[in-house]
Protein backbone atom coordinates (compact mmCIF):
# COMPACT_ATOMS: atom_id res chain seq x y z
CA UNK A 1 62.10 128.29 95.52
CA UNK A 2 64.03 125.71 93.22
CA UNK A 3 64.85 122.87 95.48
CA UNK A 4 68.62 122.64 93.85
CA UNK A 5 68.56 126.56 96.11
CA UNK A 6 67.13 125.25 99.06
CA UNK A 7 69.55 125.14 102.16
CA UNK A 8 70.13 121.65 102.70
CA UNK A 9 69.91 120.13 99.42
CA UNK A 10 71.60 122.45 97.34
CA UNK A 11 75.18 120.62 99.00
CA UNK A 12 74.47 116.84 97.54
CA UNK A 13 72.40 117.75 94.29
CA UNK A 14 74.70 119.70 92.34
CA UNK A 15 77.74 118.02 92.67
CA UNK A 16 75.42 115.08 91.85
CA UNK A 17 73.42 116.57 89.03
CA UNK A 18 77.50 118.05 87.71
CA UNK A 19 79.65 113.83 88.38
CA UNK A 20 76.28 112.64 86.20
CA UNK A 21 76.45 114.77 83.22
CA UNK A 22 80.14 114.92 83.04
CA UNK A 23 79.96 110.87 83.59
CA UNK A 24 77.65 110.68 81.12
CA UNK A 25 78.92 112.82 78.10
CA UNK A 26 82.83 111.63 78.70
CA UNK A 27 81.44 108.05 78.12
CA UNK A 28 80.81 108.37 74.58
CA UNK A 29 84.34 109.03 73.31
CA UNK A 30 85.54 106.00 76.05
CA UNK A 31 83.07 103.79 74.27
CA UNK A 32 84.65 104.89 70.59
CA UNK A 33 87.36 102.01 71.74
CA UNK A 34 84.73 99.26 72.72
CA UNK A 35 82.23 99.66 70.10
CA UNK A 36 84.02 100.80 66.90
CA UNK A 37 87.67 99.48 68.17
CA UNK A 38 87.93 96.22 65.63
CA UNK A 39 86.87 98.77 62.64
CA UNK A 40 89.73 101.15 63.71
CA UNK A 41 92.14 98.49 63.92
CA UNK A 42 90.60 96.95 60.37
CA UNK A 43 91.51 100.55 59.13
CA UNK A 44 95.06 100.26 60.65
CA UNK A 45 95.91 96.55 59.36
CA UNK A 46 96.69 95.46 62.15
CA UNK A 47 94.99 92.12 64.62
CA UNK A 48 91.47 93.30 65.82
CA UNK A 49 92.46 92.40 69.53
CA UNK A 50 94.75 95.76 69.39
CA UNK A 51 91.65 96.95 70.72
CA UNK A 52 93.54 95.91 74.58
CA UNK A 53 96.35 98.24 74.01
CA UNK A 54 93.56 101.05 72.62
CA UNK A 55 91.72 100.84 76.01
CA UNK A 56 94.82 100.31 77.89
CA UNK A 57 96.19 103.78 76.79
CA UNK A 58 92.79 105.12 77.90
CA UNK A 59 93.06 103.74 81.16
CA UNK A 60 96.69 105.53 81.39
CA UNK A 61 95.17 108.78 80.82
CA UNK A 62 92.80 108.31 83.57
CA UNK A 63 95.45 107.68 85.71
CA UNK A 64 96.78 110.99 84.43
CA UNK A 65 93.64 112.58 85.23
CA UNK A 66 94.11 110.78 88.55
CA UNK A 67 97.05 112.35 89.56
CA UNK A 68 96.46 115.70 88.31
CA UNK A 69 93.07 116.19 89.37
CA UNK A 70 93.48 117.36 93.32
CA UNK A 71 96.07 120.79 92.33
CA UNK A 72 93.73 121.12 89.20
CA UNK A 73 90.57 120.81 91.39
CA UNK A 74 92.08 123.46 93.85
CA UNK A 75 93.66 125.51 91.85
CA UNK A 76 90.56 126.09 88.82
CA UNK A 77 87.41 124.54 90.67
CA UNK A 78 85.66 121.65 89.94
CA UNK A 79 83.60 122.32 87.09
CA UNK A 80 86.32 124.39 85.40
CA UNK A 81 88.55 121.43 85.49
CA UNK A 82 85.68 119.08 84.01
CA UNK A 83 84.92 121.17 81.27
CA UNK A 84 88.61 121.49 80.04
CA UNK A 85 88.53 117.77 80.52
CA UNK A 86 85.59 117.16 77.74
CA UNK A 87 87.39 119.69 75.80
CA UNK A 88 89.93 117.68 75.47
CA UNK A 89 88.29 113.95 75.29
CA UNK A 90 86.08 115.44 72.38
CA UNK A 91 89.22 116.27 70.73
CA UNK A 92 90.72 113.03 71.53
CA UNK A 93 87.21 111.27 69.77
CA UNK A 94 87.64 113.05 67.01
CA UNK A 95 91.23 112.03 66.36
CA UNK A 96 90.22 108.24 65.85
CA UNK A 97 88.79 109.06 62.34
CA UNK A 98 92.35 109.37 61.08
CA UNK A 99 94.10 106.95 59.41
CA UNK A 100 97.43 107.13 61.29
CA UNK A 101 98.60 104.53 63.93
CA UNK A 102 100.39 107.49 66.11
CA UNK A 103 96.85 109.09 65.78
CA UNK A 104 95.17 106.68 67.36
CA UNK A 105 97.28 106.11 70.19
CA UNK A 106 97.31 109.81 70.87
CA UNK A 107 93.31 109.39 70.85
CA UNK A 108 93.26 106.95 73.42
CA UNK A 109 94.93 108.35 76.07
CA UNK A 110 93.34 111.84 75.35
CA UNK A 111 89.59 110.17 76.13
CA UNK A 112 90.46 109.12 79.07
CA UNK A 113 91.98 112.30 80.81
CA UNK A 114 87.60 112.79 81.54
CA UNK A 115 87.60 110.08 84.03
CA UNK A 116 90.19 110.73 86.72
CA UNK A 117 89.05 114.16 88.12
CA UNK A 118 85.27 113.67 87.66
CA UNK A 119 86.50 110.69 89.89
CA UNK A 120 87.72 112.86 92.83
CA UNK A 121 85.35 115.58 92.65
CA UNK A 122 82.63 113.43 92.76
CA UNK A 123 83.95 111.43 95.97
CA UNK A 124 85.32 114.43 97.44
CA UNK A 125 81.95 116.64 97.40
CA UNK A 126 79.35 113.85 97.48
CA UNK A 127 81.28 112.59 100.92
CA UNK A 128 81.10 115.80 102.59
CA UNK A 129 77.50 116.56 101.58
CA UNK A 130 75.68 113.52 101.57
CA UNK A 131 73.12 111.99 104.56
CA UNK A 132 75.30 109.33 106.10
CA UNK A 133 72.02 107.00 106.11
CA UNK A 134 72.30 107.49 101.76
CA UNK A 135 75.34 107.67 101.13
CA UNK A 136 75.73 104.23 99.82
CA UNK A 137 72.49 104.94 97.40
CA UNK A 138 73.70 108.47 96.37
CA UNK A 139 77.25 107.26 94.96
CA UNK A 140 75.89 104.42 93.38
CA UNK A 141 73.52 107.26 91.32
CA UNK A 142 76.46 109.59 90.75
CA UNK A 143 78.26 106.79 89.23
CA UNK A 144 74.97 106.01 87.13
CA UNK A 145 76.23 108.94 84.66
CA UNK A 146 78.40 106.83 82.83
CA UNK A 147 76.81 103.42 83.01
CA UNK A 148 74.05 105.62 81.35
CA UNK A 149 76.22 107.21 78.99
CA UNK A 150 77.17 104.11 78.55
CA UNK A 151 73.88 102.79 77.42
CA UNK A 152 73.07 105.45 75.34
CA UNK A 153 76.42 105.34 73.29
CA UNK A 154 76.05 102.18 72.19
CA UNK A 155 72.53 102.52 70.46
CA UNK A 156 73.56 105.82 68.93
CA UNK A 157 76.75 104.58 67.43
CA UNK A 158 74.65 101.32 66.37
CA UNK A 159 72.38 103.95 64.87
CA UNK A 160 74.65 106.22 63.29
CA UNK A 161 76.65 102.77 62.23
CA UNK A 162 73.60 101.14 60.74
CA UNK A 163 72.59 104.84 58.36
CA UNK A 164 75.75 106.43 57.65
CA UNK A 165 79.24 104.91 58.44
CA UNK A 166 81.78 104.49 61.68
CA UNK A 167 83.25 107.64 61.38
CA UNK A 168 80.12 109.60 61.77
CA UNK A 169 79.54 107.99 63.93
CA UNK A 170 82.58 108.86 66.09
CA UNK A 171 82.12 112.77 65.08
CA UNK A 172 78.35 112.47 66.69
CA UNK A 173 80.26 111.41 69.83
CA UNK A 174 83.07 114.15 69.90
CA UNK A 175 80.20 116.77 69.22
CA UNK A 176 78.07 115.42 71.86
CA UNK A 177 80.77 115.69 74.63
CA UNK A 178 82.04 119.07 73.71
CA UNK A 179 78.19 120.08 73.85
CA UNK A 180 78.76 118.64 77.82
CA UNK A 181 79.90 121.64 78.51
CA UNK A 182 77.06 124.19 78.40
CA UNK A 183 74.91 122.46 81.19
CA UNK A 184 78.22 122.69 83.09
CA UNK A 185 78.55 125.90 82.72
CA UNK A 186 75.05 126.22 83.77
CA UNK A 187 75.47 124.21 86.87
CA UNK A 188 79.01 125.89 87.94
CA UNK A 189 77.05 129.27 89.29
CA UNK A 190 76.31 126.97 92.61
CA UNK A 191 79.84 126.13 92.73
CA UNK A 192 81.82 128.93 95.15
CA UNK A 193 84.97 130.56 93.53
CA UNK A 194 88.58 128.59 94.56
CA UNK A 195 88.87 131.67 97.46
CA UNK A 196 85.17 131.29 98.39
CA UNK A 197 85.33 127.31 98.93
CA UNK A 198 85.36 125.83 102.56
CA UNK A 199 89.20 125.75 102.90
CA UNK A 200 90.43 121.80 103.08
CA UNK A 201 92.68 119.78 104.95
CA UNK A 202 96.53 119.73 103.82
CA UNK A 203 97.10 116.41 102.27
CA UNK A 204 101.04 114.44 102.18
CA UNK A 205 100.04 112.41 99.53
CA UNK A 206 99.20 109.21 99.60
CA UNK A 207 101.17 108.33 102.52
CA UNK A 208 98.65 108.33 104.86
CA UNK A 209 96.38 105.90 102.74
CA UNK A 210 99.48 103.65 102.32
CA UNK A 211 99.84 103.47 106.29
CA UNK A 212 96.33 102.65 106.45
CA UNK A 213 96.24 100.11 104.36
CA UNK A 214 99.13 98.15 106.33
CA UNK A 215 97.30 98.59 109.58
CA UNK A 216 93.56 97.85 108.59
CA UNK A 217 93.30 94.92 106.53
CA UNK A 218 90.17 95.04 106.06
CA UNK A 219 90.39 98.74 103.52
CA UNK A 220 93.62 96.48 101.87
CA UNK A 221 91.54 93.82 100.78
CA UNK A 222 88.69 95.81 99.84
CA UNK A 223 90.70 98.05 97.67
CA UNK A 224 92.53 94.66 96.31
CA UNK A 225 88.79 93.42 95.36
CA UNK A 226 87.92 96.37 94.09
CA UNK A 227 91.35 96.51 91.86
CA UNK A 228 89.52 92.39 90.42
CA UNK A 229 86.82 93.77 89.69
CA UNK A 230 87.81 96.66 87.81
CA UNK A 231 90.05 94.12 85.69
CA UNK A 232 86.93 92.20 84.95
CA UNK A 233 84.84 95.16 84.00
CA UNK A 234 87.56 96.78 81.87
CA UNK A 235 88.34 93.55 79.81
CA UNK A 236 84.16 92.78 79.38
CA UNK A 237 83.89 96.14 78.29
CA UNK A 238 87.07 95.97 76.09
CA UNK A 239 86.80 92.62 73.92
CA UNK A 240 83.02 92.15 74.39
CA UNK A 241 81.74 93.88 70.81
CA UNK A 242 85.70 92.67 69.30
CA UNK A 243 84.78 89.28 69.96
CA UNK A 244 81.16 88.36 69.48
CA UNK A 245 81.92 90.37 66.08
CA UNK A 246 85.17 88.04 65.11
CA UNK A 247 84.32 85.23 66.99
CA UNK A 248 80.70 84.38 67.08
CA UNK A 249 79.80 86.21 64.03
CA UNK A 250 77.10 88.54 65.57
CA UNK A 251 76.78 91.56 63.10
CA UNK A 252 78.82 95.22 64.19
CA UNK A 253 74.87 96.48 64.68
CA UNK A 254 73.68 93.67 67.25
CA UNK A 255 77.02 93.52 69.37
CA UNK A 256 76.33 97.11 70.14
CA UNK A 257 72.96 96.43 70.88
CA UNK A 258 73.69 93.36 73.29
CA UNK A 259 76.55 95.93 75.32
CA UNK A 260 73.53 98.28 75.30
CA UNK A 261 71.56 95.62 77.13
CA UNK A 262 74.31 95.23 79.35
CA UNK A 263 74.26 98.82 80.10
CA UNK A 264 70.60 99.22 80.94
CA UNK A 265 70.77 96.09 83.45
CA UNK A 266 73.32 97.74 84.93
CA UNK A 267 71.32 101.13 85.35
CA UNK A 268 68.93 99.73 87.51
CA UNK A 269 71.34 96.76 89.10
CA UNK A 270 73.22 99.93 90.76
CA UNK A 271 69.83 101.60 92.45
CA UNK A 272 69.23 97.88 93.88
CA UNK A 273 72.43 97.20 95.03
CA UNK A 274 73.23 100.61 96.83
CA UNK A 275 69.64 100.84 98.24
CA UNK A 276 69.74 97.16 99.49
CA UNK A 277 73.49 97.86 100.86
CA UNK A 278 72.29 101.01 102.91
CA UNK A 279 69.31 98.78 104.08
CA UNK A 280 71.52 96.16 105.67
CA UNK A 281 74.29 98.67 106.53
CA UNK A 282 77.13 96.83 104.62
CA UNK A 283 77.61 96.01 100.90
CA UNK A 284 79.63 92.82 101.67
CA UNK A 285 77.19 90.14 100.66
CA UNK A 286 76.34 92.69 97.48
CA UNK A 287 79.99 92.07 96.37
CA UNK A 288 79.77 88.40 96.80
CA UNK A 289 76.42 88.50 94.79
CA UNK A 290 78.51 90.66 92.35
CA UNK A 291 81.56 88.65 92.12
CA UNK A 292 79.47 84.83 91.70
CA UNK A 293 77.52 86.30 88.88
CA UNK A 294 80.62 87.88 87.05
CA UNK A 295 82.38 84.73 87.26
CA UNK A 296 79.32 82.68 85.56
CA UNK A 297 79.47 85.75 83.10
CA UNK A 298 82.55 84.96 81.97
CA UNK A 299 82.35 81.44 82.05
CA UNK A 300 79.45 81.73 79.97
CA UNK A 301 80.89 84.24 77.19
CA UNK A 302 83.95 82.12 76.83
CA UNK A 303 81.53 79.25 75.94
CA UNK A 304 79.82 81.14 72.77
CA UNK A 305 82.78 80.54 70.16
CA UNK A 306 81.72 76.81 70.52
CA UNK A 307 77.89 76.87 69.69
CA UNK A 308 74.75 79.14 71.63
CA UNK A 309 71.24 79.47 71.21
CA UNK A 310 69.25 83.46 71.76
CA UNK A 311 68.15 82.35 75.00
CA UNK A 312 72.13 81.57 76.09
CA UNK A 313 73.11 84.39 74.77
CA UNK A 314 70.69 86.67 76.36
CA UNK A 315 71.29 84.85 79.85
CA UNK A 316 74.99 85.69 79.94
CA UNK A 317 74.00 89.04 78.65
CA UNK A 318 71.63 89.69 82.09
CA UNK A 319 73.88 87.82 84.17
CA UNK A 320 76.47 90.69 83.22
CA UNK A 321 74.32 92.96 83.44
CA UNK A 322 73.60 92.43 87.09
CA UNK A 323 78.22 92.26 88.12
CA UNK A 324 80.02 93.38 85.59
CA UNK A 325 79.25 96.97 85.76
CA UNK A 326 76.73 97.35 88.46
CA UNK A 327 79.15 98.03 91.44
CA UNK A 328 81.41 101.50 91.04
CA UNK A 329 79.57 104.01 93.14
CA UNK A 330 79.07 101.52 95.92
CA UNK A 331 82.58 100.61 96.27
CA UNK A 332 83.66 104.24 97.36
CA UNK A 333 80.80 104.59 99.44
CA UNK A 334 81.52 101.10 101.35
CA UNK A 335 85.17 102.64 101.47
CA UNK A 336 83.70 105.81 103.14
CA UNK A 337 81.97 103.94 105.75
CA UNK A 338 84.94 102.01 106.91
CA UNK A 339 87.84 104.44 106.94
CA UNK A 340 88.11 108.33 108.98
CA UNK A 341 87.19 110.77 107.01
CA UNK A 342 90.56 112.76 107.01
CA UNK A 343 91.86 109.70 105.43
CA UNK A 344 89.13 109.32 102.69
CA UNK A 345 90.08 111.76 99.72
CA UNK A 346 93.89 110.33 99.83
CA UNK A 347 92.61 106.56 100.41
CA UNK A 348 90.21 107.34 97.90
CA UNK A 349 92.89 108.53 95.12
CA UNK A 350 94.92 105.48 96.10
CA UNK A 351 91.99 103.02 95.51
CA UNK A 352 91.13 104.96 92.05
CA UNK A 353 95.07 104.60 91.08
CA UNK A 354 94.91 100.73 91.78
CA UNK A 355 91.55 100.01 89.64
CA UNK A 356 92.86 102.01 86.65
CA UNK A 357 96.20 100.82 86.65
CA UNK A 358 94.81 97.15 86.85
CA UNK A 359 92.26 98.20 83.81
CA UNK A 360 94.83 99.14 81.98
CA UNK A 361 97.05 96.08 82.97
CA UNK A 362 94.08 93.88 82.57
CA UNK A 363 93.54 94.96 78.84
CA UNK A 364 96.36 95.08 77.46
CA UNK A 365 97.16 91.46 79.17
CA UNK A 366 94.36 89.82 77.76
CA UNK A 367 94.63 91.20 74.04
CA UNK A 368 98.65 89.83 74.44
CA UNK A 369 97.62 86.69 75.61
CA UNK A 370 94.61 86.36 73.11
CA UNK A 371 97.26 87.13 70.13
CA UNK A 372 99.81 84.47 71.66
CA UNK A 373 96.86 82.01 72.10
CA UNK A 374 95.29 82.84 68.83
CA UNK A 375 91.61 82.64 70.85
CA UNK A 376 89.44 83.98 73.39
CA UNK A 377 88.70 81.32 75.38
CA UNK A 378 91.30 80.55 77.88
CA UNK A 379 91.95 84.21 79.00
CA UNK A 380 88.22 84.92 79.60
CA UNK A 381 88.56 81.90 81.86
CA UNK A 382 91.48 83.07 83.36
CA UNK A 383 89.35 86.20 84.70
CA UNK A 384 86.74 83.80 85.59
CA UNK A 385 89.44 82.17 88.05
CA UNK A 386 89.94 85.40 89.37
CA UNK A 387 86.88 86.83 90.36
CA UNK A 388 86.30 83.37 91.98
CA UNK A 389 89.12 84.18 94.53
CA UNK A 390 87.29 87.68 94.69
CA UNK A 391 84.27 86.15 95.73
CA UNK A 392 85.53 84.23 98.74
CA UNK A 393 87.75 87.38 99.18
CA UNK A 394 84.54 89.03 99.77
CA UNK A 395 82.76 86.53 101.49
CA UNK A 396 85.50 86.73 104.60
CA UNK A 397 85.92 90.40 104.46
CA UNK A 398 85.39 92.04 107.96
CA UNK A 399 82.44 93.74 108.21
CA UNK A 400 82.04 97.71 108.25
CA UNK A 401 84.38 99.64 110.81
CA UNK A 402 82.35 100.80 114.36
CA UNK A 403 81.90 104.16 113.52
């Protein structure tokens, strides 16, 4: 008997196997707008920092996605909704080859619609199926799909960039996520049919997150730290490739390479972190961990412009390796642990709304402020300052709710 059919197992693995792959595939046309953004804005004539606003639209249309995704979820099914949703980031990917401002706007907030329900589903099902003892461990892998996809996207479009051109390279990344969909299809015969699904709990919105947030300050502040971090990770992610390009000079070829690094760390930085979290039965001093080494990250990138040697460069690179992406599945799962579960899926949502919508702000801040300041520097330190705050934050956070 397959073990994905055995009683038992069937409940965590698919939804697990179905958050990774869709994780994975829809982080190829998100990474168009890290990796090739300062070409497309070359194209465009306009400043190469524009690359903000590109990932800030993204972030928008995960919020979308957000939103949408619980009456999509329950009205088509899970893995209906996240093929339609690759459907539509592939098209979005493929939209960036074209010479047309409007174009590429529309692009970027189409490549993001992937993100918001994979989001839900993934918190929604892996929460009522996983062990309690692994839960911590099993949403830090089902968030491994995109810091994977991640990885991978960055030394194919280096690839693709280095023996053809950009723009293949961004049609090798539409075709890839449209492709998504057949092991999705595959996977959906385990999923039961909207009338056959365990029937679920009316919901009012987010209303009952937002009361619980006022009475346990404990979920507030976690949710505000994990709004920081999000920040930090969507700006690193942003300008990273954009400004060791412009800035330090690093070919297109070895930026992508360096994020790839980044990527990899950050693979095996999330099976540490969520094992050692379910070991000690809180992830608090993981965050703090997290937090100290993504403010020495950024310290330490702003630094480059004025002079670095390899063995600098490649210390900032595994010092970011190890925060600035290393700690999305384990924030649900610490959020899981410390809140009832008839509370989870809207305080969930709520959490996911606040992290995009400071991505997005984030972003879009930083490439205004970088334009104003006509350098990097001082608003890479400004994030540094606030992931500082987010590390005390942390380190006075109340520990996990009794039971």
């Amino acid at each position: 008997m397959d073990d994905l059919s055995r009683p038992g197992r069937r409940g965590w693995a698919v939804p697990l196997l179905a958050m990774f792959t869709t994780q994975f595939f829809a982080a190829y046309p998100l990474r168009i707008i890290p990796l090739l953004g300062a070409v497309i804005a070359a194209q465009l004539a306009i400043s190469p920092s524009s690359v903000g606003y590109f990932a800030s639209l993204a972030s928008l249309g995960t919020l979308a996605g957000i939103l949408v995704a619980p009456s999509l979820v329950r009205s088509v099914g899970v893995f209906r909704t996240l093929q339609a949703c690759l459907l539509i980031s592939a098209a979005g990917a493929a939209a960036f080859v074209l010479p047309v401002l409007g174009a590429v706007l529309v692009a970027s907030l189409l490549v993001g619609l992937a993100d918001g329900p994979a989001g839900f589903a993934a918190s929604r099902e892996l929460h009522r199926a996983a062990p309690p003892r692994s839960r911590r461990l099993l949403f830090s892998l089902s968030s491994m799909g995109g810091s994977f996809g991640s990885l991978t996207s960055a030394i194919v479009v280096a690839f693709v960039v280095a023996v053809a051109d950009w723009r293949t390279a961004v049609f090798v990344a539409a075709s890839l996520t449209a492709l998504a969909i057949l092991p999705l299809r595959f996977l959906a015969s385990a999923e039961p049919g909207p009338a056959a699904a365990a029937p679920e709990r009316p919901t009012l919105g987010y209303a009952p997150a937002l009361a619980l947030l006022r009475r346990d300050a404990g979920s507030l502040r976690l949710v505000l730290g994990a709004t920081i971090l999000s920040m930090s990770q969507g700006a690193w992610l942003t300008f990273f490739v954009a400004y060791l390009v412009g800035s330090v000079n690093l070919s297109l070829s070895r930026a992508a390479a360096l994020l790839a690094t980044i990527q990899a760390i950050a693979l095996v930085s999330r099976l540490a972190f969520g094992r050692w979290a379910d070991v000690i039965g809180s992830a608090r001093p993981v965050f703090v961990l997290i937090c100290a080494c993504a403010t020495c990250s950024w310290i330490g990138l702003a630094s480059l412009e004025h002079g670095f040697s390899d063995v600098g460069l490649h210390f900032v690179v595994m010092i970011a390796g190890i925060s600035i992406a290393a700690w999305n599945g384990l924030m649900g799962a610490e959020l899981a642990s410390r809140v009832p579960e008839s509370a989870l899926i809207a305080l969930n949502g709520a959490m996911a709304i606040a992290m995009t919508a400071g991505y997005a702000l984030a972003v879009a801040g930083l490439a205004w402020l970088t334009e104003r300041l006509g350098g990097y520097g001082v608003p890479f330190m400004v994030v540094a300052a606030a992931l500082a705050l987010n590390t005390i934050n942390f380190a006075s956070l109340p520990r996990t709710n009794p039971g």
